[in-house]
PDB file of N, CA and C in Angstrom:
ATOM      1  N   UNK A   1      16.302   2.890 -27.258  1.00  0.00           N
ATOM      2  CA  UNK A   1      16.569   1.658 -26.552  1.00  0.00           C
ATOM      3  C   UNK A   1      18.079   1.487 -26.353  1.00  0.00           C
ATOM      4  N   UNK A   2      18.861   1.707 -27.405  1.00  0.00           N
ATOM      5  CA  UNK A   2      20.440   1.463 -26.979  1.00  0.00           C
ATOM      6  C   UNK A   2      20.763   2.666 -26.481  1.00  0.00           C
ATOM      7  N   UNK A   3      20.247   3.383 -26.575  1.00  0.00           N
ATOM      8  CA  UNK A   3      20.779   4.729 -25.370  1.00  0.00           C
ATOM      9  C   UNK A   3      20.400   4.534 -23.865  1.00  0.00           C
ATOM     10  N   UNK A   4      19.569   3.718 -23.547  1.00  0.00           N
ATOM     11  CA  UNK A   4      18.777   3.338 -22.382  1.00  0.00           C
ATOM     12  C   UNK A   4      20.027   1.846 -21.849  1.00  0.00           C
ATOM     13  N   UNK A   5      20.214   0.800 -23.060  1.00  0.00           N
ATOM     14  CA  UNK A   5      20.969  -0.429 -22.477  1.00  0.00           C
ATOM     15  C   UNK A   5      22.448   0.751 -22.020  1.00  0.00           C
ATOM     16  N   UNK A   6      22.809   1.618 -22.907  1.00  0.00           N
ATOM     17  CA  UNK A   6      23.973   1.931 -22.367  1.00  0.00           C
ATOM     18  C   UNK A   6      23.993   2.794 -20.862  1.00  0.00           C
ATOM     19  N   UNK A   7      23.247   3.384 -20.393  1.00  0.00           N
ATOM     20  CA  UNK A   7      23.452   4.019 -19.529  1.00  0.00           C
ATOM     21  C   UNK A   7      22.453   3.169 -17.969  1.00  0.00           C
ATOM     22  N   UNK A   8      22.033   2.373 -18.876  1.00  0.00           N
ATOM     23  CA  UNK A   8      21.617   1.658 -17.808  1.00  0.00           C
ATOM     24  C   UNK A   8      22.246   0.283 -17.256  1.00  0.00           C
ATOM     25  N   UNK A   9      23.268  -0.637 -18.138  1.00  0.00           N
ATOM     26  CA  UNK A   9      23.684  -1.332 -17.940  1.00  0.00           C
ATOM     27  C   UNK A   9      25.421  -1.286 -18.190  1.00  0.00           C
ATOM     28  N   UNK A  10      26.526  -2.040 -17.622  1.00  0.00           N
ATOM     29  CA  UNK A  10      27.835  -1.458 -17.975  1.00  0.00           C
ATOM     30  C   UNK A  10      28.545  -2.260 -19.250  1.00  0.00           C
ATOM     31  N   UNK A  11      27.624  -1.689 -20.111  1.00  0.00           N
ATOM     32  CA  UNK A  11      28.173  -2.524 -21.447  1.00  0.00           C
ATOM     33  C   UNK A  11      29.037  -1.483 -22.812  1.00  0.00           C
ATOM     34  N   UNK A  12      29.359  -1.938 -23.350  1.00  0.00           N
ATOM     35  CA  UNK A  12      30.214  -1.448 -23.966  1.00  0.00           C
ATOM     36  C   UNK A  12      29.095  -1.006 -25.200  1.00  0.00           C
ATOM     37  N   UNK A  13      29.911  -0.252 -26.273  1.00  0.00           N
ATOM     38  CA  UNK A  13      29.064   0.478 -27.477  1.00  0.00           C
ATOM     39  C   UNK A  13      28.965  -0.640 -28.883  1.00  0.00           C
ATOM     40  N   UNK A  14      30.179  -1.522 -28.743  1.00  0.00           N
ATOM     41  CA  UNK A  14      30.308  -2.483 -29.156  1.00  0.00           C
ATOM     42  C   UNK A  14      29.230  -3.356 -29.289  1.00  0.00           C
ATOM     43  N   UNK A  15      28.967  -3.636 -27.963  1.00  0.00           N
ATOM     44  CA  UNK A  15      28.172  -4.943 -27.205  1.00  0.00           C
ATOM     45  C   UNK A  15      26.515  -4.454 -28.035  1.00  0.00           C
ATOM     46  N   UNK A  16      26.442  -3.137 -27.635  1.00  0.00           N
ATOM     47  CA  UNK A  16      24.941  -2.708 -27.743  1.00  0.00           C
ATOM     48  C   UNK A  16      24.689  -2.826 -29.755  1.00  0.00           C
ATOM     49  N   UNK A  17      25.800  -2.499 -30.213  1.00  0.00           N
ATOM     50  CA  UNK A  17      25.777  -2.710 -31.310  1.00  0.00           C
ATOM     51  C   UNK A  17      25.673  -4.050 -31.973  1.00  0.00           C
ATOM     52  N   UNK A  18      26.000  -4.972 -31.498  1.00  0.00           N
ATOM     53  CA  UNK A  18      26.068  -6.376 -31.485  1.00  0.00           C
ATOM     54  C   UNK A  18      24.000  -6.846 -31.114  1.00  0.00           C
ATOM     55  N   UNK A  19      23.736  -6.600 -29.867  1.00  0.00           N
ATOM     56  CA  UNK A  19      22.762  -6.678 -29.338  1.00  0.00           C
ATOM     57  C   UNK A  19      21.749  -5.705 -30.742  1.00  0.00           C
ATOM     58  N   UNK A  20      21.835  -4.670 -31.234  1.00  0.00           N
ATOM     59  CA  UNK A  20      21.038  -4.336 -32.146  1.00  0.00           C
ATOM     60  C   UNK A  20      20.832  -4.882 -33.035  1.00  0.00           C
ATOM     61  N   UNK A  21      21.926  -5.321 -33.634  1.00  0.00           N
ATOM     62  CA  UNK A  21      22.016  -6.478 -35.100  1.00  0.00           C
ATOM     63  C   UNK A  21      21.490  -7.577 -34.656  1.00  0.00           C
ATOM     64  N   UNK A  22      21.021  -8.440 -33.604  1.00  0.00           N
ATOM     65  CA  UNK A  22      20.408  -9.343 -32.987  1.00  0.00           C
ATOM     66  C   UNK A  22      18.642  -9.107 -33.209  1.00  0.00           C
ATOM     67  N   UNK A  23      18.575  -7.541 -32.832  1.00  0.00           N
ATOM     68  CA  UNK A  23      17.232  -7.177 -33.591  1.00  0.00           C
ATOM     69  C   UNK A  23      16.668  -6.428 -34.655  1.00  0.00           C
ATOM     70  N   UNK A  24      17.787  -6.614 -35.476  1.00  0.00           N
ATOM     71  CA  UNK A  24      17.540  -6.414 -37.479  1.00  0.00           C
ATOM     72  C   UNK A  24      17.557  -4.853 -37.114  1.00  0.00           C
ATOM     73  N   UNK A  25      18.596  -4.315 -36.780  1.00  0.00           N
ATOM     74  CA  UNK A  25      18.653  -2.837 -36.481  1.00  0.00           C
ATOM     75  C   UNK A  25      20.084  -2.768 -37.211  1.00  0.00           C
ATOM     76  N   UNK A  26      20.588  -2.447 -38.029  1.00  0.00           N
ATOM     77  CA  UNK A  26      21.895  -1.960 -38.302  1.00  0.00           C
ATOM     78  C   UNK A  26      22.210  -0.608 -38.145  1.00  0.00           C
ATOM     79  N   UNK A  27      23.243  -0.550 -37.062  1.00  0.00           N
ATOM     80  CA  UNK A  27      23.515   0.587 -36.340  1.00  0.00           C
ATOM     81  C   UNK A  27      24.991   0.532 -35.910  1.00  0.00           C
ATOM     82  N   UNK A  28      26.063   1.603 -36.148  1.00  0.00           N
ATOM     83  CA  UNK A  28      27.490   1.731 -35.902  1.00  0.00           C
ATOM     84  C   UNK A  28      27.378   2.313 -34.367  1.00  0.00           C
ATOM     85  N   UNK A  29      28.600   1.782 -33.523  1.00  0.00           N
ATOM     86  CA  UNK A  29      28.894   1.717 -32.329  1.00  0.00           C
ATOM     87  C   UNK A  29      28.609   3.411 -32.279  1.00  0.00           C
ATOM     88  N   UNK A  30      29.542   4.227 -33.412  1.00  0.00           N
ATOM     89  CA  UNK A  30      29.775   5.696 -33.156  1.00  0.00           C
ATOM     90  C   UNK A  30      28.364   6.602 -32.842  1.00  0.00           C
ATOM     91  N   UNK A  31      27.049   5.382 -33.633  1.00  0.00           N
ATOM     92  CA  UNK A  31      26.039   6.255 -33.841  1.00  0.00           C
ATOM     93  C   UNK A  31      25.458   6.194 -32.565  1.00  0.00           C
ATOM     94  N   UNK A  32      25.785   4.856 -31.689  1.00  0.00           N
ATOM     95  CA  UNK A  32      24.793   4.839 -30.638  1.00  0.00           C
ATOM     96  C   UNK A  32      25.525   5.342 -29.439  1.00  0.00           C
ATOM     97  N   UNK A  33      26.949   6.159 -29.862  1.00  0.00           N
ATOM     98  CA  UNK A  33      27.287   7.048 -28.616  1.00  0.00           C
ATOM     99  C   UNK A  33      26.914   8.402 -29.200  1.00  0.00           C
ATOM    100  N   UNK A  34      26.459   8.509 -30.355  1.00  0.00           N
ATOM    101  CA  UNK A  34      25.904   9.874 -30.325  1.00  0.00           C
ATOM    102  C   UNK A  34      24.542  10.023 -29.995  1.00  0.00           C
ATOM    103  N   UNK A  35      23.582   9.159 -29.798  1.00  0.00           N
ATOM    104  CA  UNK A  35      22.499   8.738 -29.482  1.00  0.00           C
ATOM    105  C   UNK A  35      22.701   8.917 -27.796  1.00  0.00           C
ATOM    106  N   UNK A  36      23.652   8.781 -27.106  1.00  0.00           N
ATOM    107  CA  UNK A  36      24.103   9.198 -26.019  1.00  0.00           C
ATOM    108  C   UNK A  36      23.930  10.178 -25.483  1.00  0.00           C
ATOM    109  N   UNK A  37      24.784  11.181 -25.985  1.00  0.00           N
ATOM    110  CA  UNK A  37      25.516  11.625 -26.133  1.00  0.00           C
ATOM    111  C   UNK A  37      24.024  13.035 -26.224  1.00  0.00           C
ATOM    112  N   UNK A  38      23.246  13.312 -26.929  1.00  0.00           N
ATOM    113  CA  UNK A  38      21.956  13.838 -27.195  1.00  0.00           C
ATOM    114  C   UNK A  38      20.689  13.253 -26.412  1.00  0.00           C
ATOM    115  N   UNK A  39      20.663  12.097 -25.928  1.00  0.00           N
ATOM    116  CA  UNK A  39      19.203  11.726 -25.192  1.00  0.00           C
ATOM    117  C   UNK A  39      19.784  11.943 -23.794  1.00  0.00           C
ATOM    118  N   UNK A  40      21.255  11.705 -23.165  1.00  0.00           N
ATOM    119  CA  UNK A  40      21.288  11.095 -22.130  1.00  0.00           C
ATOM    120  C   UNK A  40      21.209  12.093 -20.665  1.00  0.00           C
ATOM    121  N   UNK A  41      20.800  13.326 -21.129  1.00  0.00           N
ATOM    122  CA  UNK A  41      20.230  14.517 -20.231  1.00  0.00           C
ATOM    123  C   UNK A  41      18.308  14.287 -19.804  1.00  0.00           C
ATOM    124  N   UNK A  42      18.053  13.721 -21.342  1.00  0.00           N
ATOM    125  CA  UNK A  42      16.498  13.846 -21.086  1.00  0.00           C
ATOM    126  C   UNK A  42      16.746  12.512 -20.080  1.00  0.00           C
ATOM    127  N   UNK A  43      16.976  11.243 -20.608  1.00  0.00           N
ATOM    128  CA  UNK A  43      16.619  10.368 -20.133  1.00  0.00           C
ATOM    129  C   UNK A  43      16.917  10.356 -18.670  1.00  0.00           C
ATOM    130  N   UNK A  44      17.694  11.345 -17.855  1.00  0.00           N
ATOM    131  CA  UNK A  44      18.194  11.231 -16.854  1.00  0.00           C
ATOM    132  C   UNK A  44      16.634  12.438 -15.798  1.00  0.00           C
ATOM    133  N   UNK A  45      16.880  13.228 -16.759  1.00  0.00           N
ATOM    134  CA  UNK A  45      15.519  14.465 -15.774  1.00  0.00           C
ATOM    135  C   UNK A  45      14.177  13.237 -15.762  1.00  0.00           C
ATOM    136  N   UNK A  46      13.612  12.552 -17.052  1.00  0.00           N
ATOM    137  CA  UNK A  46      12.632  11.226 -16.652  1.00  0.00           C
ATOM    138  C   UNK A  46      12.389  10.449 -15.328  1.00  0.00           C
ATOM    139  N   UNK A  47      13.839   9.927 -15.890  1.00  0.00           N
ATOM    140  CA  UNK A  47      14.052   8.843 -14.393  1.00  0.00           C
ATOM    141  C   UNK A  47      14.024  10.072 -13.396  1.00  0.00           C
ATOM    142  N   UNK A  48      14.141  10.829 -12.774  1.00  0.00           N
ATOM    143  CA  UNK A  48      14.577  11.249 -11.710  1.00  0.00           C
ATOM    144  C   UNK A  48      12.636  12.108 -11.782  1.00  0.00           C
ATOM    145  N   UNK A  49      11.928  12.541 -12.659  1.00  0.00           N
ATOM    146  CA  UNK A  49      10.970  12.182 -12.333  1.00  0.00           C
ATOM    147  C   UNK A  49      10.019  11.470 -11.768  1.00  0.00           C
ATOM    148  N   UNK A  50      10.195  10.492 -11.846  1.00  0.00           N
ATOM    149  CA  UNK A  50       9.660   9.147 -11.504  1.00  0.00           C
ATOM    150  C   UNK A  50      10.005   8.496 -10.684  1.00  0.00           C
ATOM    151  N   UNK A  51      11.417   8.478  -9.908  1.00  0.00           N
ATOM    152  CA  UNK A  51      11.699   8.045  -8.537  1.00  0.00           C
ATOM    153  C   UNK A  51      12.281   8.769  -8.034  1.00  0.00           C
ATOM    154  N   UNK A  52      11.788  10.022  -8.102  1.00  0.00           N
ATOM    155  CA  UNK A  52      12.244  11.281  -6.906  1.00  0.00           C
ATOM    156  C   UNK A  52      11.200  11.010  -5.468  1.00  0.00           C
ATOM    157  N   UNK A  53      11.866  10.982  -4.515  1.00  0.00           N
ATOM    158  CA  UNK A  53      11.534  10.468  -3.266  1.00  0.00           C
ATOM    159  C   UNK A  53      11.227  11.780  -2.904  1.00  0.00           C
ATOM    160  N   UNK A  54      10.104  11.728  -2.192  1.00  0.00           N
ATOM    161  CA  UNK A  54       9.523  13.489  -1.275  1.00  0.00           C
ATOM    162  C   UNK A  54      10.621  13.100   0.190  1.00  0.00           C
ATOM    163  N   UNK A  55      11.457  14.514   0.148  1.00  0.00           N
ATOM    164  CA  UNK A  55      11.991  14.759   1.606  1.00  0.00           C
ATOM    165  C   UNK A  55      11.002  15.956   2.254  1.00  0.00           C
ATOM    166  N   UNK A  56      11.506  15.431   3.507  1.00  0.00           N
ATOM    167  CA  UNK A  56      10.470  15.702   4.901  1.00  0.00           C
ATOM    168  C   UNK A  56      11.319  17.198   4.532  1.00  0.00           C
ATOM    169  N   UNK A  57      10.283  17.715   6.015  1.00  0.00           N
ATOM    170  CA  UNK A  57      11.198  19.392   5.887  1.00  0.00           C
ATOM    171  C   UNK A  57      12.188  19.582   6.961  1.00  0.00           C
ATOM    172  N   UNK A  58      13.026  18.004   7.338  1.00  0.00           N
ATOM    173  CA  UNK A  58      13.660  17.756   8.178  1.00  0.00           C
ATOM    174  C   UNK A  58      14.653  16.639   7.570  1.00  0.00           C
ATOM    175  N   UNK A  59      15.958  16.591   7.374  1.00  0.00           N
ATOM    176  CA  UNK A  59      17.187  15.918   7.320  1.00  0.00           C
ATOM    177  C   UNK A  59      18.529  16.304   7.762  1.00  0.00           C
ATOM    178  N   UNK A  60      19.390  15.454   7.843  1.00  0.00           N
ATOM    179  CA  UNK A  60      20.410  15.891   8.243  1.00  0.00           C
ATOM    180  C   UNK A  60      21.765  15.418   7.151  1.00  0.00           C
ATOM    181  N   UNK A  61      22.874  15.517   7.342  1.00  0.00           N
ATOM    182  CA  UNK A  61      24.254  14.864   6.869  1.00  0.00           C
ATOM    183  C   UNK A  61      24.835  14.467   7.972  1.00  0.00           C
ATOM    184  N   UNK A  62      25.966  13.357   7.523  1.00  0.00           N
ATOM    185  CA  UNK A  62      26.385  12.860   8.439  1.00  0.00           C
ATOM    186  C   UNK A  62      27.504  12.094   6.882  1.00  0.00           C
ATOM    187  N   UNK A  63      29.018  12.268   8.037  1.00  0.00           N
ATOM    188  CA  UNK A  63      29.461  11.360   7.036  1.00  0.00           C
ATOM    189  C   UNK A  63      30.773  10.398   7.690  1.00  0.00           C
ATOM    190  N   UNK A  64      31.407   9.660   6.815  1.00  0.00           N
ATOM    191  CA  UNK A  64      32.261   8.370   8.034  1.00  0.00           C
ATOM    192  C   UNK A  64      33.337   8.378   6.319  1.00  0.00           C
ATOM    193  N   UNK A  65      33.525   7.646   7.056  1.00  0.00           N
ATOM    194  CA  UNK A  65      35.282   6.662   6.034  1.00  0.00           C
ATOM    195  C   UNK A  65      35.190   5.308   5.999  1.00  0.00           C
ATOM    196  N   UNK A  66      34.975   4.957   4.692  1.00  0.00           N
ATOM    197  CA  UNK A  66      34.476   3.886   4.204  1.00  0.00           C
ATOM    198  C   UNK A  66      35.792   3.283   3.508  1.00  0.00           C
ATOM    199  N   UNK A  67      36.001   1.869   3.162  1.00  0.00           N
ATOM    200  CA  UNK A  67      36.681   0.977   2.446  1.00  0.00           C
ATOM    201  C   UNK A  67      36.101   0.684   1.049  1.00  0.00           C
ATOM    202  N   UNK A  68      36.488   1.076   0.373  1.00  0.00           N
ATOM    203  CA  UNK A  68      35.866   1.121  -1.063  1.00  0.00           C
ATOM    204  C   UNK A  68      37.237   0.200  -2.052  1.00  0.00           C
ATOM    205  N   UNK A  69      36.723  -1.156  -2.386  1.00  0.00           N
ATOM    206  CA  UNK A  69      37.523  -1.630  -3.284  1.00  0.00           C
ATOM    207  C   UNK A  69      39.130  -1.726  -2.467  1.00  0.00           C
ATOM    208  N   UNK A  70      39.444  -1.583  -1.484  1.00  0.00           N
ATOM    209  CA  UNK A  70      40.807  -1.294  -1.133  1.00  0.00           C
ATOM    210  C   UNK A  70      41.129  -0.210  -1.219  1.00  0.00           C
ATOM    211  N   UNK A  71      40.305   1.023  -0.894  1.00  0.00           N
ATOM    212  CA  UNK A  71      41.022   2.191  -0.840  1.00  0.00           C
ATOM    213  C   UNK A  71      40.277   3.270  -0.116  1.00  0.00           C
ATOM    214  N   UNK A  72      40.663   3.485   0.606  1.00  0.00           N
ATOM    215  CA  UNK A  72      39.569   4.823   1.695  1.00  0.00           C
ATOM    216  C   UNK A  72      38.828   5.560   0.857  1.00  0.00           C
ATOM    217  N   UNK A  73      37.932   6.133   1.461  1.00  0.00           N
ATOM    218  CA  UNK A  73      36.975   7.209   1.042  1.00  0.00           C
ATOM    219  C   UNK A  73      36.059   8.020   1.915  1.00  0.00           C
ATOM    220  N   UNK A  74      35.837   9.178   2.076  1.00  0.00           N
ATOM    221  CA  UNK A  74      35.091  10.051   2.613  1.00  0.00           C
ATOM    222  C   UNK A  74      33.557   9.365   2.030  1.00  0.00           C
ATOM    223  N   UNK A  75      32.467   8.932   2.635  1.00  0.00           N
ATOM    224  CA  UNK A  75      31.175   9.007   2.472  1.00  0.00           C
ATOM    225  C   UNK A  75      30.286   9.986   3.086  1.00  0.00           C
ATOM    226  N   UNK A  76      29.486  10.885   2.039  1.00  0.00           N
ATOM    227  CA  UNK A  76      28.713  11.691   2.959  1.00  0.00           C
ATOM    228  C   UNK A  76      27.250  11.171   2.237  1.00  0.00           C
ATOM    229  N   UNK A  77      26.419  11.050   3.711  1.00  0.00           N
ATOM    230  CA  UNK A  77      25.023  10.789   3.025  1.00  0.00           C
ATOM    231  C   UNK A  77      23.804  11.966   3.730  1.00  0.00           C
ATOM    232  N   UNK A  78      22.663  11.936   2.648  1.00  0.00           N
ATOM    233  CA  UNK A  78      22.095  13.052   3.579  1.00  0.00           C
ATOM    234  C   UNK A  78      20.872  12.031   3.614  1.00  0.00           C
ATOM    235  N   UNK A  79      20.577  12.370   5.178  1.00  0.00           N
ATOM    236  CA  UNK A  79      19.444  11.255   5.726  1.00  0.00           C
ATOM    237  C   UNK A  79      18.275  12.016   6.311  1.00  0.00           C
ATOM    238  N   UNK A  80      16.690  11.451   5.958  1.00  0.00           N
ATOM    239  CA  UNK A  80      15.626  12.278   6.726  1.00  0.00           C
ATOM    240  C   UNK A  80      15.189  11.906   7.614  1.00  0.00           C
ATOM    241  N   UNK A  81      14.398  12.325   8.270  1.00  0.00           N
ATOM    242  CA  UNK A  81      13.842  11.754   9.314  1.00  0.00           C
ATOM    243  C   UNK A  81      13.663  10.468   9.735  1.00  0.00           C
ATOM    244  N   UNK A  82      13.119   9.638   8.869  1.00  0.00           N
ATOM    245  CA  UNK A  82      12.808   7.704   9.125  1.00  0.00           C
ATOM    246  C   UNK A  82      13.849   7.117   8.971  1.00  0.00           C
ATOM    247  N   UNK A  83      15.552   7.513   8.380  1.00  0.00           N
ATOM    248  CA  UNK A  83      16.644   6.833   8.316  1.00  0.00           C
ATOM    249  C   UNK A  83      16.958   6.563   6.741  1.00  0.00           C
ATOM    250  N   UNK A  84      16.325   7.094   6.007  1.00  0.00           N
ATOM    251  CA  UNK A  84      16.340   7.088   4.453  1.00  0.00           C
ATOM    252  C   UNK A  84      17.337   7.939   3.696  1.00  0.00           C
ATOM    253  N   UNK A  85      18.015   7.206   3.000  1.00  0.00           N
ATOM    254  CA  UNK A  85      18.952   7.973   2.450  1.00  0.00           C
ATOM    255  C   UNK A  85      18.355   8.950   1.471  1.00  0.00           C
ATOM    256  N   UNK A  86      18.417  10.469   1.382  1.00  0.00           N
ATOM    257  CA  UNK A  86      18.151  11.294   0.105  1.00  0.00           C
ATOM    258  C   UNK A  86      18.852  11.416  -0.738  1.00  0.00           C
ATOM    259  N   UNK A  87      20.237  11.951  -0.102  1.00  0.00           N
ATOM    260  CA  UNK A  87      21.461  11.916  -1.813  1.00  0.00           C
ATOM    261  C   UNK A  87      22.919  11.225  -0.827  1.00  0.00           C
ATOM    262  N   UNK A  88      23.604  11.100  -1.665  1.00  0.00           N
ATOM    263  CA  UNK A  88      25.158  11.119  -1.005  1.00  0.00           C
ATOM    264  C   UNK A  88      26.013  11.279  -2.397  1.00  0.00           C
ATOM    265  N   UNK A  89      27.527  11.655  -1.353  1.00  0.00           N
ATOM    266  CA  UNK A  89      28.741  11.992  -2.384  1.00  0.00           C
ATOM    267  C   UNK A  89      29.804  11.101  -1.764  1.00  0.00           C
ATOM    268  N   UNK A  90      30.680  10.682  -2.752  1.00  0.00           N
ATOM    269  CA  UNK A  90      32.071  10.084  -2.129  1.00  0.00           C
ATOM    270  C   UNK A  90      33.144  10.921  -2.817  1.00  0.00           C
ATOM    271  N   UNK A  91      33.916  11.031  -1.749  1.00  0.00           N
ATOM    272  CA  UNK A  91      34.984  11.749  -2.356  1.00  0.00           C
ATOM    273  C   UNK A  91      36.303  11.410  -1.543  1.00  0.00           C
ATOM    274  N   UNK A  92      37.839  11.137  -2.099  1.00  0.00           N
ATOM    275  CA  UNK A  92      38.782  10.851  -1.993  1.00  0.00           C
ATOM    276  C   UNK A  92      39.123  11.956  -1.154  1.00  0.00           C
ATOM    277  N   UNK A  93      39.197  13.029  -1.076  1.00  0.00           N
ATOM    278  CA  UNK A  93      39.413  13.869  -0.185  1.00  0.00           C
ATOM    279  C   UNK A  93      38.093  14.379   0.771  1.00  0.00           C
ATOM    280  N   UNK A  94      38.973  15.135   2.246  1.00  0.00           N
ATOM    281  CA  UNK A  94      37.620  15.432   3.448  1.00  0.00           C
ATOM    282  C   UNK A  94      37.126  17.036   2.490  1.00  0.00           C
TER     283      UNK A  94
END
């Protein structure tokens, strides 16, 4: 569970540690970034089980220059057929 609040929400190791002692769990900040640190490969192949979107046997890329926070950026997205985004990258350089 605190390997899940951390990578799922932008909270600190602190916070989650705080939030554990809330549910009679005594647990050090260090332990629940090593708890990280070891689950946070599985927990990632899961999720991506489970809302992996089927692409057509047709998409394209396409990419523009976006305003991000006050500061340019290259956006590339890859789109299928109905207008659905499949993946994208941003990157500071083309």
């Amino acid at each position: 569970m605190a390997a899940c609040w951390y990578l799922a929400y932008a909270i600190r190791y602190g916070d989650i540690e705080e939030l554990m002692e809330e549910r009679r769990v005594q647990v050090d900040h260090s332990t629940v970034n090593r708890w990280v640190i070891e689950c946070a490969l599985q927990l990632e192949n899961e999720f991506r089980k489970k809302h992996q979107s089927q692409v057509g046997c047709s998409w394209r890329a396409d990419e523009t220059y976006v305003k991000i926070k006050g500061l340019w950026a290259y956006l590339y997205r890859a789109v299928d057929k109905e207008g659905n985004t499949v993946d994208f990258f941003i990157s500071e350089n083309p």
